[in-house]
PDB file of N, CA and C in Angstrom:
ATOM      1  N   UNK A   1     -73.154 -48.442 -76.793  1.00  0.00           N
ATOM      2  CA  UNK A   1     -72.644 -47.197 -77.307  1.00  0.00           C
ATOM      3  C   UNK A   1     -73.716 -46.541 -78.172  1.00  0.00           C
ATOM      4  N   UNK A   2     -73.598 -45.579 -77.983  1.00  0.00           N
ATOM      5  CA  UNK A   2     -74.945 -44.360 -78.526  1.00  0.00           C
ATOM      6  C   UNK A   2     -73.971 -43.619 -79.794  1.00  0.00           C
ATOM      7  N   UNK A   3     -74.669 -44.018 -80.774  1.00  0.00           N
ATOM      8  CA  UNK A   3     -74.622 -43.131 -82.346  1.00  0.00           C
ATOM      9  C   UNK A   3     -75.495 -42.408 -82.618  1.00  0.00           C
ATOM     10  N   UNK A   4     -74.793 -40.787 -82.603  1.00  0.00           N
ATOM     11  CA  UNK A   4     -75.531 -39.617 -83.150  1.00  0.00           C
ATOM     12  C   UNK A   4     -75.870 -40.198 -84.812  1.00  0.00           C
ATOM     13  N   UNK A   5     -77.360 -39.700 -84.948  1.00  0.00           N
ATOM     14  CA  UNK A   5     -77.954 -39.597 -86.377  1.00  0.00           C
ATOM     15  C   UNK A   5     -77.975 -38.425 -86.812  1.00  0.00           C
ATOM     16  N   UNK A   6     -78.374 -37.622 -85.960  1.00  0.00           N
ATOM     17  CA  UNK A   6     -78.277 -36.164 -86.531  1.00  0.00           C
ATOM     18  C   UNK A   6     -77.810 -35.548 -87.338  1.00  0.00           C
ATOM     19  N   UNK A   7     -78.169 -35.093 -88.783  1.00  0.00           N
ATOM     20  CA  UNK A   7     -77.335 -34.750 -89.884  1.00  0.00           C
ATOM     21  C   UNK A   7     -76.699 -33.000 -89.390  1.00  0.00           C
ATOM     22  N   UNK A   8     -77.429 -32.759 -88.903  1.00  0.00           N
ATOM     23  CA  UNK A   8     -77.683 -30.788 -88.508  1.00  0.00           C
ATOM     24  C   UNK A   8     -76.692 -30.583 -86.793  1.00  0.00           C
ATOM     25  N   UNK A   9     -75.990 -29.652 -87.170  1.00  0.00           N
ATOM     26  CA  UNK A   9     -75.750 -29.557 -85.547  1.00  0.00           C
ATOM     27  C   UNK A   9     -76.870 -28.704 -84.830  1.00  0.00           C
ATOM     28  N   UNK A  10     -77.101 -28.939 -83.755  1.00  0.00           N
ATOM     29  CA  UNK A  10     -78.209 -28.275 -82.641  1.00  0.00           C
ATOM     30  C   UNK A  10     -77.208 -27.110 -82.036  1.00  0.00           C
ATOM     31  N   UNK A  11     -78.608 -25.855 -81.978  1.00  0.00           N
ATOM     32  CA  UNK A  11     -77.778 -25.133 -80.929  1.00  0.00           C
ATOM     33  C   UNK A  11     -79.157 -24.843 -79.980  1.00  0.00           C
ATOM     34  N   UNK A  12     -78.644 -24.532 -78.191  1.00  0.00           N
ATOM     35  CA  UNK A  12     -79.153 -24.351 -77.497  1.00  0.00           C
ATOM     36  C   UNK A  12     -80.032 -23.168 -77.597  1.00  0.00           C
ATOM     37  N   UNK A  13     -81.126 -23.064 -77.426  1.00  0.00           N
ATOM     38  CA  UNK A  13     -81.953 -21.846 -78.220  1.00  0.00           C
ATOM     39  C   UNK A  13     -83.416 -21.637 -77.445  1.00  0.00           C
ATOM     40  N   UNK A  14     -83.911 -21.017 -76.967  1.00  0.00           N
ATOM     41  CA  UNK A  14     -85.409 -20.713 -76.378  1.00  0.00           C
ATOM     42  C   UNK A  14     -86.352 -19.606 -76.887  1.00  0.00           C
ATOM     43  N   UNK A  15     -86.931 -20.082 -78.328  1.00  0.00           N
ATOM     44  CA  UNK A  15     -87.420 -19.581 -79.053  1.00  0.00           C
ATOM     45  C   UNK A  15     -89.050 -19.933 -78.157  1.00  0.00           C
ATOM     46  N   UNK A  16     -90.064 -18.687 -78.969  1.00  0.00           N
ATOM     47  CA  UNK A  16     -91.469 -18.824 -79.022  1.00  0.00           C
ATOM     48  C   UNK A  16     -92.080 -19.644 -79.905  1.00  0.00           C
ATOM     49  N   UNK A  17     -92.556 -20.696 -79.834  1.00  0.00           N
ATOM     50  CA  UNK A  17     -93.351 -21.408 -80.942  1.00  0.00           C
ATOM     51  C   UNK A  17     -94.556 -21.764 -81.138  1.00  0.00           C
ATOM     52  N   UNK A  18     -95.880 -21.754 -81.649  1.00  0.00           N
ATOM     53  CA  UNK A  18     -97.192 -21.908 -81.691  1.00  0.00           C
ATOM     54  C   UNK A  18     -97.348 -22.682 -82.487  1.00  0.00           C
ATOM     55  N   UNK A  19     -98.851 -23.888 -82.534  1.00  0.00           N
ATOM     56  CA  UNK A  19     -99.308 -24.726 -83.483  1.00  0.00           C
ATOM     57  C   UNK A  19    -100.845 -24.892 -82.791  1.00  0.00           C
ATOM     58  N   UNK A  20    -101.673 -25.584 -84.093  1.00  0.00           N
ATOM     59  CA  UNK A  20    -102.598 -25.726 -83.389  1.00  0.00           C
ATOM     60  C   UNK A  20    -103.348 -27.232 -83.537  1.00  0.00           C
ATOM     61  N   UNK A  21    -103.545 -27.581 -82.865  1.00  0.00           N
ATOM     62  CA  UNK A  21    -103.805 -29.307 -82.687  1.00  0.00           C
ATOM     63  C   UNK A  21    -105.228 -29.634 -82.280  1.00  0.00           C
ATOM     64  N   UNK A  22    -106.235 -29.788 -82.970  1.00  0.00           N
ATOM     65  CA  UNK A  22    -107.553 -30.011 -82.807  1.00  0.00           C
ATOM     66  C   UNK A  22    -108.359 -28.876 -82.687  1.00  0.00           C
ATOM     67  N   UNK A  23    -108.189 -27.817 -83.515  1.00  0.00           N
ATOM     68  CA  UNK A  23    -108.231 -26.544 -83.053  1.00  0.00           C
ATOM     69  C   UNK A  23    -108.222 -25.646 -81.972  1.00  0.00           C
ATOM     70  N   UNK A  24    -107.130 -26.170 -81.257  1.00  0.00           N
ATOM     71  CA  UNK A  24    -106.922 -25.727 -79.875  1.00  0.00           C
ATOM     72  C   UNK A  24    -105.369 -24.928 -80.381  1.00  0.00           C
ATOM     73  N   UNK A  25    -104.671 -23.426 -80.209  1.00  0.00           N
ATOM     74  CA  UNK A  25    -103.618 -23.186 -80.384  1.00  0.00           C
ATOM     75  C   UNK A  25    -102.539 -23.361 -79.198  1.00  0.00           C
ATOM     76  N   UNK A  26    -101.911 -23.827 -78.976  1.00  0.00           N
ATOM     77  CA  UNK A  26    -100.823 -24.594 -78.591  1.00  0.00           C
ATOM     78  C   UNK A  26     -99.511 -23.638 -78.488  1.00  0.00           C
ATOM     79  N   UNK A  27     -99.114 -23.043 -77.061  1.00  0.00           N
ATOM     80  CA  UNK A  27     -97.805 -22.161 -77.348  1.00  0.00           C
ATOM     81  C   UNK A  27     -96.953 -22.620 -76.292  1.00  0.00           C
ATOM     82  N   UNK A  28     -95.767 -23.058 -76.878  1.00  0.00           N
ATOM     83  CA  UNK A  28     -94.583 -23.707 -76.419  1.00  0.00           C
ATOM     84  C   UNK A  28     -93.442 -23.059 -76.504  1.00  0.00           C
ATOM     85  N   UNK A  29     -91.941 -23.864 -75.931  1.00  0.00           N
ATOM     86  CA  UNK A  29     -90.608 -22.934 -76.596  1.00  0.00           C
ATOM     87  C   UNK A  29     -89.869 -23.837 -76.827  1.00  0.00           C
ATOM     88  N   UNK A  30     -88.882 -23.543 -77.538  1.00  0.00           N
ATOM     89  CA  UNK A  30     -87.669 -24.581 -77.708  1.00  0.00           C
ATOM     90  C   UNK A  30     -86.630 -24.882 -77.030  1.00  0.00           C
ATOM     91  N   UNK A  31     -86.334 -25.866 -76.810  1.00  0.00           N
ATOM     92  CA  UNK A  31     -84.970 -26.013 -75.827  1.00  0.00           C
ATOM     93  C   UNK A  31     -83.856 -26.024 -76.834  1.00  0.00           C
ATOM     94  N   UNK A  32     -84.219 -26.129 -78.059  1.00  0.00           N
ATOM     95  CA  UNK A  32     -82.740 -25.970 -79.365  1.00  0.00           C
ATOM     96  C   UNK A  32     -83.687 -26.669 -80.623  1.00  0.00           C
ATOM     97  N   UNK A  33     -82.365 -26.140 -81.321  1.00  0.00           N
ATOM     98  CA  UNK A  33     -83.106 -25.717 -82.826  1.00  0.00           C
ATOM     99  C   UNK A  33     -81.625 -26.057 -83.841  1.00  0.00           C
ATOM    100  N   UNK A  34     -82.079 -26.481 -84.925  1.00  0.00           N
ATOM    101  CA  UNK A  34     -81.139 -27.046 -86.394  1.00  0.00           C
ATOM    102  C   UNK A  34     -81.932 -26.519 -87.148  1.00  0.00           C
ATOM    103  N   UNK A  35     -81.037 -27.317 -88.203  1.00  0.00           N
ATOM    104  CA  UNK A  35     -81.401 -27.101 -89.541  1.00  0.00           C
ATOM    105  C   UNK A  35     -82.304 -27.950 -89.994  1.00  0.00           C
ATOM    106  N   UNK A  36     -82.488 -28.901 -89.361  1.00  0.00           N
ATOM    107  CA  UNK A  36     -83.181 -30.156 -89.645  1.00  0.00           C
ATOM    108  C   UNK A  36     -84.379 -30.155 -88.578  1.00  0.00           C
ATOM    109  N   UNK A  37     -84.860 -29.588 -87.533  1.00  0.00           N
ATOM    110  CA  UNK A  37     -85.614 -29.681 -86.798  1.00  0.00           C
ATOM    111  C   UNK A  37     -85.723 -28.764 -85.039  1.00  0.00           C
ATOM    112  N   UNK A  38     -86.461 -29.236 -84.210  1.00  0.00           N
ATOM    113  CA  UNK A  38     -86.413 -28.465 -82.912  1.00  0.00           C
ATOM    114  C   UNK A  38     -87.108 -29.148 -82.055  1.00  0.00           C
ATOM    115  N   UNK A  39     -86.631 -29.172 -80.499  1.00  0.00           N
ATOM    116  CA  UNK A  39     -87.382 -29.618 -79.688  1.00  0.00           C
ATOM    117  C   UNK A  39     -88.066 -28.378 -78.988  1.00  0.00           C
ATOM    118  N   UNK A  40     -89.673 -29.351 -78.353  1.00  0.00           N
ATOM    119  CA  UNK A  40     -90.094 -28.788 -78.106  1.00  0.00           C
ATOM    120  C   UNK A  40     -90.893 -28.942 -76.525  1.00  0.00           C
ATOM    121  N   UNK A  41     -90.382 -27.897 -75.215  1.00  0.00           N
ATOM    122  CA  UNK A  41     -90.655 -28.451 -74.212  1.00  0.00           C
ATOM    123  C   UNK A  41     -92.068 -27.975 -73.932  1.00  0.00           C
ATOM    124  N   UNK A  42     -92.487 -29.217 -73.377  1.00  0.00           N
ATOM    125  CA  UNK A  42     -93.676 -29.128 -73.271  1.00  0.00           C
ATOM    126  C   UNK A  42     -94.605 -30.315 -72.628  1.00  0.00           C
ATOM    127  N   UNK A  43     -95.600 -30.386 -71.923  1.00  0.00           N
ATOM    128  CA  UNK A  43     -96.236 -31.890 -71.844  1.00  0.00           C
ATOM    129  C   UNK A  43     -97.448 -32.281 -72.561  1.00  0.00           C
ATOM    130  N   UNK A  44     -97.330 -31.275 -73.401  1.00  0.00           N
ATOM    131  CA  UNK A  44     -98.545 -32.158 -74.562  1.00  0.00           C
ATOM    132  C   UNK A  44     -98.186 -33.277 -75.062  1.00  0.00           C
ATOM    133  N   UNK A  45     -99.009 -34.022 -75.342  1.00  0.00           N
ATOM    134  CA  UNK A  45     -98.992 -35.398 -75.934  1.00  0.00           C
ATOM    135  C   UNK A  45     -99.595 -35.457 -77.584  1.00  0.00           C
ATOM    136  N   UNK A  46     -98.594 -35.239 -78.330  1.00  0.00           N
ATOM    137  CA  UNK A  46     -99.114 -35.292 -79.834  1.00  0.00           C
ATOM    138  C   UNK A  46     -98.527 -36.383 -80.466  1.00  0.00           C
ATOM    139  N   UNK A  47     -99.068 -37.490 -81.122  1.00  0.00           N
ATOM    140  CA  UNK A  47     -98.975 -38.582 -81.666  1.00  0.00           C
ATOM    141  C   UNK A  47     -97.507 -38.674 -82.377  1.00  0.00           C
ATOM    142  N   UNK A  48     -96.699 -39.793 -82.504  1.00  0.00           N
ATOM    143  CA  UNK A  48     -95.364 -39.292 -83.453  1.00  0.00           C
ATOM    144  C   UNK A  48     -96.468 -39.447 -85.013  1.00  0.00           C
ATOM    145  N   UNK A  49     -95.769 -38.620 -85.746  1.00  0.00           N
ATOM    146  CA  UNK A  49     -95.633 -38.840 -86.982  1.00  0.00           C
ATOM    147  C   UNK A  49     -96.806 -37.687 -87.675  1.00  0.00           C
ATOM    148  N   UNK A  50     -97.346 -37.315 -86.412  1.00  0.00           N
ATOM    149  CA  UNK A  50     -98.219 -36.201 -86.721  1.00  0.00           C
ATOM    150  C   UNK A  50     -97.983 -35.140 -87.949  1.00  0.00           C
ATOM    151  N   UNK A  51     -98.090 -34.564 -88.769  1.00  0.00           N
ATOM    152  CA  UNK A  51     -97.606 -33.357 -89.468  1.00  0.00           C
ATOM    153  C   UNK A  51     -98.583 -31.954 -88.790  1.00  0.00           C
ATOM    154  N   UNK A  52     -97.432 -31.025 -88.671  1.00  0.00           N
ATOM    155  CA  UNK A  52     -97.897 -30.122 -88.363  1.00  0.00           C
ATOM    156  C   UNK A  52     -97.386 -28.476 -88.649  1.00  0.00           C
ATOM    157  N   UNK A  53     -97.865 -27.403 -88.597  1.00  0.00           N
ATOM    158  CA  UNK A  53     -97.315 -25.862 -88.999  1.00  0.00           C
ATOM    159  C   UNK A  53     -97.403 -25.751 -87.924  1.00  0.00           C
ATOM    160  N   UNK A  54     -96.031 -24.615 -87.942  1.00  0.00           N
ATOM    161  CA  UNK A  54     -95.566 -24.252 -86.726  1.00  0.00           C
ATOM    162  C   UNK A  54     -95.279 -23.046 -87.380  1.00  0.00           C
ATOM    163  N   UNK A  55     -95.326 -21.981 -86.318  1.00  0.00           N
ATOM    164  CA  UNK A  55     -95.080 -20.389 -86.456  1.00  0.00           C
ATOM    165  C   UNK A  55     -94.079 -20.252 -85.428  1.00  0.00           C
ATOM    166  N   UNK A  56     -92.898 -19.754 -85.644  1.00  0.00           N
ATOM    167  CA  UNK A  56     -91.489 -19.639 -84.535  1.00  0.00           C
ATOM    168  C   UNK A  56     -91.288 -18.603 -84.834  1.00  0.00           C
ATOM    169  N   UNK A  57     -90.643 -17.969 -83.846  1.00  0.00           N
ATOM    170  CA  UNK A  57     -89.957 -15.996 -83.906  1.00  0.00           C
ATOM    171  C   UNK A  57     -88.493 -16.654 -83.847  1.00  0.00           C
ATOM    172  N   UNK A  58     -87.929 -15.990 -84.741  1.00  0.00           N
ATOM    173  CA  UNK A  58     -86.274 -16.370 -85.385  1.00  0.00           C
ATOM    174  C   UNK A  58     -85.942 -14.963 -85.264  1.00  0.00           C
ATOM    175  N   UNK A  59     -84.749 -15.071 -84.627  1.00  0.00           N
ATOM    176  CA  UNK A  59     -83.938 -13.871 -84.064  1.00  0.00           C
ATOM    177  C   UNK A  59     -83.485 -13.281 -86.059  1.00  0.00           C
ATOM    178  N   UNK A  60     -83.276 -12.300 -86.031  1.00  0.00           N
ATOM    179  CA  UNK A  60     -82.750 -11.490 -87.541  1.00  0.00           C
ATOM    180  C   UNK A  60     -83.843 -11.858 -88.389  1.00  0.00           C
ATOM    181  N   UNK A  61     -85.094 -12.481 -88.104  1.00  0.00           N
ATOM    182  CA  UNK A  61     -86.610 -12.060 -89.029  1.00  0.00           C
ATOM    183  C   UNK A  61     -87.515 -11.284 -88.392  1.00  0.00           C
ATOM    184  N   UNK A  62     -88.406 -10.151 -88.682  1.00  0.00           N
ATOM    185  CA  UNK A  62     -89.336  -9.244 -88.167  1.00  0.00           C
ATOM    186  C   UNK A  62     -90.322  -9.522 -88.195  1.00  0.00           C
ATOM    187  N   UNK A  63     -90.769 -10.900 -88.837  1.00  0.00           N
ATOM    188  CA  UNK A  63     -92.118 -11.509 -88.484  1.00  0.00           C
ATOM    189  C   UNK A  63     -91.940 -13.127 -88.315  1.00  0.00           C
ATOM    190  N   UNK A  64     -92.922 -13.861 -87.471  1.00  0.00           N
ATOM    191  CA  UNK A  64     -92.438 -14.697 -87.012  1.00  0.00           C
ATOM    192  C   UNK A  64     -92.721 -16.089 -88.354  1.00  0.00           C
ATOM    193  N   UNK A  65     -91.986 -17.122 -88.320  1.00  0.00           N
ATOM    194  CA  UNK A  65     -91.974 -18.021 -89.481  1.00  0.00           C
ATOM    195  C   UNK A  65     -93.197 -18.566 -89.653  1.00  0.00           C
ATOM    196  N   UNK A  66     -93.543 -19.495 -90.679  1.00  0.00           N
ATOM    197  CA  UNK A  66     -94.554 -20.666 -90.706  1.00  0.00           C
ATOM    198  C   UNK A  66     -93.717 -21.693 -90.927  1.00  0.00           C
ATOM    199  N   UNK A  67     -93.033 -22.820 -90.322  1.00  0.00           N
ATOM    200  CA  UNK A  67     -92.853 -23.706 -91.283  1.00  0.00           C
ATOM    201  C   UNK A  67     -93.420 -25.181 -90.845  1.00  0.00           C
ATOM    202  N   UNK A  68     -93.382 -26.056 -91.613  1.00  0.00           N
ATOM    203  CA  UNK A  68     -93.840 -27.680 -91.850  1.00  0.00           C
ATOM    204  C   UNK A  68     -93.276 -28.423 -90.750  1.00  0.00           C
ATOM    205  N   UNK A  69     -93.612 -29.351 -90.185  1.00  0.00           N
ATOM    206  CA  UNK A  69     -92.945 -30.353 -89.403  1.00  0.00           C
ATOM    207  C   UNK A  69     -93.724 -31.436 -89.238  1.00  0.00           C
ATOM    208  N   UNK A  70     -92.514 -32.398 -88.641  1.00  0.00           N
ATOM    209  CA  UNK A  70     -93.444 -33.797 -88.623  1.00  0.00           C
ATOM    210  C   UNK A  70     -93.368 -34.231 -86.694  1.00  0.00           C
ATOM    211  N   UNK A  71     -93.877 -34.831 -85.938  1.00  0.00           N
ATOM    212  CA  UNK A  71     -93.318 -35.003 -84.871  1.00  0.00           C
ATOM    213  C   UNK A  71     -92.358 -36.304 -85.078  1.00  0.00           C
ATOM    214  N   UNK A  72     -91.597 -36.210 -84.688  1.00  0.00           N
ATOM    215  CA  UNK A  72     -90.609 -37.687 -84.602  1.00  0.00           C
ATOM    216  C   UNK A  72     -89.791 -38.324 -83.191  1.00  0.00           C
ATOM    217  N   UNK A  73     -89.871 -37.486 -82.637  1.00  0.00           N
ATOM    218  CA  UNK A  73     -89.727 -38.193 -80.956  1.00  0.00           C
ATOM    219  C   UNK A  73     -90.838 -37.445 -79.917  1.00  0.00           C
ATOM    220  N   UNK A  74     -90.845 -38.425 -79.110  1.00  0.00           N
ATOM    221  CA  UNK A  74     -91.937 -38.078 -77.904  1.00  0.00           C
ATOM    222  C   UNK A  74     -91.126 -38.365 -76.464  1.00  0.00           C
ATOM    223  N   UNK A  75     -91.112 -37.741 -75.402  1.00  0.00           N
ATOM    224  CA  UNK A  75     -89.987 -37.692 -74.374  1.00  0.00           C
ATOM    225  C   UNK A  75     -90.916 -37.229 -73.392  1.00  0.00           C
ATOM    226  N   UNK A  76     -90.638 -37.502 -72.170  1.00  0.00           N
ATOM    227  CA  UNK A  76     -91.004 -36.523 -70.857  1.00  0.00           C
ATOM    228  C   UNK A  76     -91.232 -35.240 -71.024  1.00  0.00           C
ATOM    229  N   UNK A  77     -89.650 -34.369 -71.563  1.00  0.00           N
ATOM    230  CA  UNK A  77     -89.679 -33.331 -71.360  1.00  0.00           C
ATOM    231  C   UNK A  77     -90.574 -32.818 -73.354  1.00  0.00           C
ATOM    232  N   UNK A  78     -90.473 -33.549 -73.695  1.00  0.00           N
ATOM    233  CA  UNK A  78     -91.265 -32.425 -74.623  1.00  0.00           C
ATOM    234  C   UNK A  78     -91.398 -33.439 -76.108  1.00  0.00           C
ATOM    235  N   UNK A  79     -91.412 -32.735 -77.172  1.00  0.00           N
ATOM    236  CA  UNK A  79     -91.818 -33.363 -78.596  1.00  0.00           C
ATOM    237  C   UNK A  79     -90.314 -33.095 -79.304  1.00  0.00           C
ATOM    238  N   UNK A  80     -89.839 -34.014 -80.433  1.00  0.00           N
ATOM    239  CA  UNK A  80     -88.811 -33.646 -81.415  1.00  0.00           C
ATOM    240  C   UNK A  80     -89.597 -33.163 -82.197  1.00  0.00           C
ATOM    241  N   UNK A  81     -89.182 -32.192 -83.312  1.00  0.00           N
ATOM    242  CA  UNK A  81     -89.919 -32.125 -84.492  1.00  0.00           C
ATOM    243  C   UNK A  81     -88.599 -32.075 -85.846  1.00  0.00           C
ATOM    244  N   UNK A  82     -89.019 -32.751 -86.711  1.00  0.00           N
ATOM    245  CA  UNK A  82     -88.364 -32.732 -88.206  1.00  0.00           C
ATOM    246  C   UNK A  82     -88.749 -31.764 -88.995  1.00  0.00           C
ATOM    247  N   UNK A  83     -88.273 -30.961 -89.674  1.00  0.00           N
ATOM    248  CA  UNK A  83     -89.008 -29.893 -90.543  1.00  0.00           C
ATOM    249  C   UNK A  83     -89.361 -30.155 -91.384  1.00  0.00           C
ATOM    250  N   UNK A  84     -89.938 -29.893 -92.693  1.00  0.00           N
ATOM    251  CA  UNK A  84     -90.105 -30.203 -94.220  1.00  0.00           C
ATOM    252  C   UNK A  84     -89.423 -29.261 -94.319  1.00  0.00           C
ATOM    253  N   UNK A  85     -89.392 -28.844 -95.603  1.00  0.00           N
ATOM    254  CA  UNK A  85     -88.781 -27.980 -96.235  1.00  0.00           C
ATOM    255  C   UNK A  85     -88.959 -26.461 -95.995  1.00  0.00           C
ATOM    256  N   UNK A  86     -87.767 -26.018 -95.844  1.00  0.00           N
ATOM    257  CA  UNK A  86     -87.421 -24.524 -95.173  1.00  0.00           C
ATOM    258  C   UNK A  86     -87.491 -23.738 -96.087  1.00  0.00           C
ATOM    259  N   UNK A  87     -87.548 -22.412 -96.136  1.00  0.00           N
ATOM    260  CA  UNK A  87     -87.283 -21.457 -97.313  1.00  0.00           C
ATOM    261  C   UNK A  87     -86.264 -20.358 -96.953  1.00  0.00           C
ATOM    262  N   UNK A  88     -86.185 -19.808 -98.151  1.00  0.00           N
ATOM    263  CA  UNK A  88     -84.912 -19.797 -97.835  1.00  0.00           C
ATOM    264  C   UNK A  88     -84.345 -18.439 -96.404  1.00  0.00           C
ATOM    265  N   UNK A  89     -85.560 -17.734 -96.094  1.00  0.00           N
ATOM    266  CA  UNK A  89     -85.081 -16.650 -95.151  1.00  0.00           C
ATOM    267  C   UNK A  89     -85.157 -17.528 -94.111  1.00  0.00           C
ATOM    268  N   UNK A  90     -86.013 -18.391 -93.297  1.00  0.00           N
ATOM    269  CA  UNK A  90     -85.933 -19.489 -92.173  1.00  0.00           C
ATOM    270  C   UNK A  90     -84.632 -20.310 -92.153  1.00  0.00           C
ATOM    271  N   UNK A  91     -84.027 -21.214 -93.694  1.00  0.00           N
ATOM    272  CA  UNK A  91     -82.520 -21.506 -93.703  1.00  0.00           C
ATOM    273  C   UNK A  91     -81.588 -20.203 -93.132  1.00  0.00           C
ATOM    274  N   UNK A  92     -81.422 -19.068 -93.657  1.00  0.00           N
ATOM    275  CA  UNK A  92     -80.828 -17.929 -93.301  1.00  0.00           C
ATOM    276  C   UNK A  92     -80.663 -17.707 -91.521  1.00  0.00           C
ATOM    277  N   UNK A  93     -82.122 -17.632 -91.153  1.00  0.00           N
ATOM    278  CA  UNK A  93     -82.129 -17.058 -89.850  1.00  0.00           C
ATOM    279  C   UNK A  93     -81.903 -18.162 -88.952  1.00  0.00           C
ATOM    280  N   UNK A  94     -82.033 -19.500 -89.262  1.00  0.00           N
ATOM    281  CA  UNK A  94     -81.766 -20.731 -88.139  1.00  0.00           C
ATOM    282  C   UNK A  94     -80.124 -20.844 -88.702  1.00  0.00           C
ATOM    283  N   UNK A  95     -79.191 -20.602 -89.725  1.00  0.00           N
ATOM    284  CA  UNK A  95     -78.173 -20.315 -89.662  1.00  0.00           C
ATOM    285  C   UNK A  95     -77.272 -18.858 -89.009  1.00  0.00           C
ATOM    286  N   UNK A  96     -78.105 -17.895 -88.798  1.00  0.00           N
ATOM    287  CA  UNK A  96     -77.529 -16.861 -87.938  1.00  0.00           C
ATOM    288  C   UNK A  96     -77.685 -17.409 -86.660  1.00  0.00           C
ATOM    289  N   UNK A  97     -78.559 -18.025 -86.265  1.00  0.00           N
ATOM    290  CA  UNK A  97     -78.495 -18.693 -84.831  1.00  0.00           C
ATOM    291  C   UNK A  97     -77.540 -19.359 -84.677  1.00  0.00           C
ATOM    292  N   UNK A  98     -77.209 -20.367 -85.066  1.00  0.00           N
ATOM    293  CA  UNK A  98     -76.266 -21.377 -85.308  1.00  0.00           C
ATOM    294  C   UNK A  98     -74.923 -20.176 -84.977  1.00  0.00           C
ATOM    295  N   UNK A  99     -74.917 -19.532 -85.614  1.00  0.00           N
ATOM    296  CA  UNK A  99     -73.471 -18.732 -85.290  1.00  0.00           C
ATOM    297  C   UNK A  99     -73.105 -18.502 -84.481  1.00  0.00           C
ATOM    298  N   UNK A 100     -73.533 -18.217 -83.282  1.00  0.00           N
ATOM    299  CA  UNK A 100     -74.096 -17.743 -81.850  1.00  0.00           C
ATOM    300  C   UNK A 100     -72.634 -18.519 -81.261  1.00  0.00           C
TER     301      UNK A 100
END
């Protein structure tokens, strides 16, 4: 039997997201997005535990975010990422999503 950990509920979401990893910039999308984090499809191979900035376009912001993340799962289809700490218009706008 499989136990959700997930503190955040996920919603299904296909956002734009960029990072850059060895100075190479890196543009991906999301298959869904929390409060706590986002996956990310893709077949790059980035180490878990990596830390990294990420720039995402969030529906109800007019410029696109920066925020912190860590990688924490690695999958076929793509990367998990954990966030650090959000501020507070990114909390705002990944909660207008959520409403959806």
């Amino acid at each position: 039997m499989s136990v959700e950990k997930r503190q955040h509920e996920r919603q299904a979401a296909v956002l734009a997201v960029s990072f850059e990893l060895a100075g190479e910039r890196i543009e991906v999308r999301t298959r869904d997005i929390s409060l706590g984090g986002m996956f990310l499809m893709t077949d790059r191979v980035v180490p878990y535990g990596t830390a990294v900035k990420f720039t995402i376009a969030l529906p109800h912001l007019a410029e696109p975010a920066t925020v912190d993340g860590v990688i924490r799962w690695i999958d076929p289809d793509g990367l998990g990422v954990q966030f650090g700490t959000l501020r507070v218009r990114e909390t705002w706008a990944i909660n207008q999503l959520l409403k959806r």
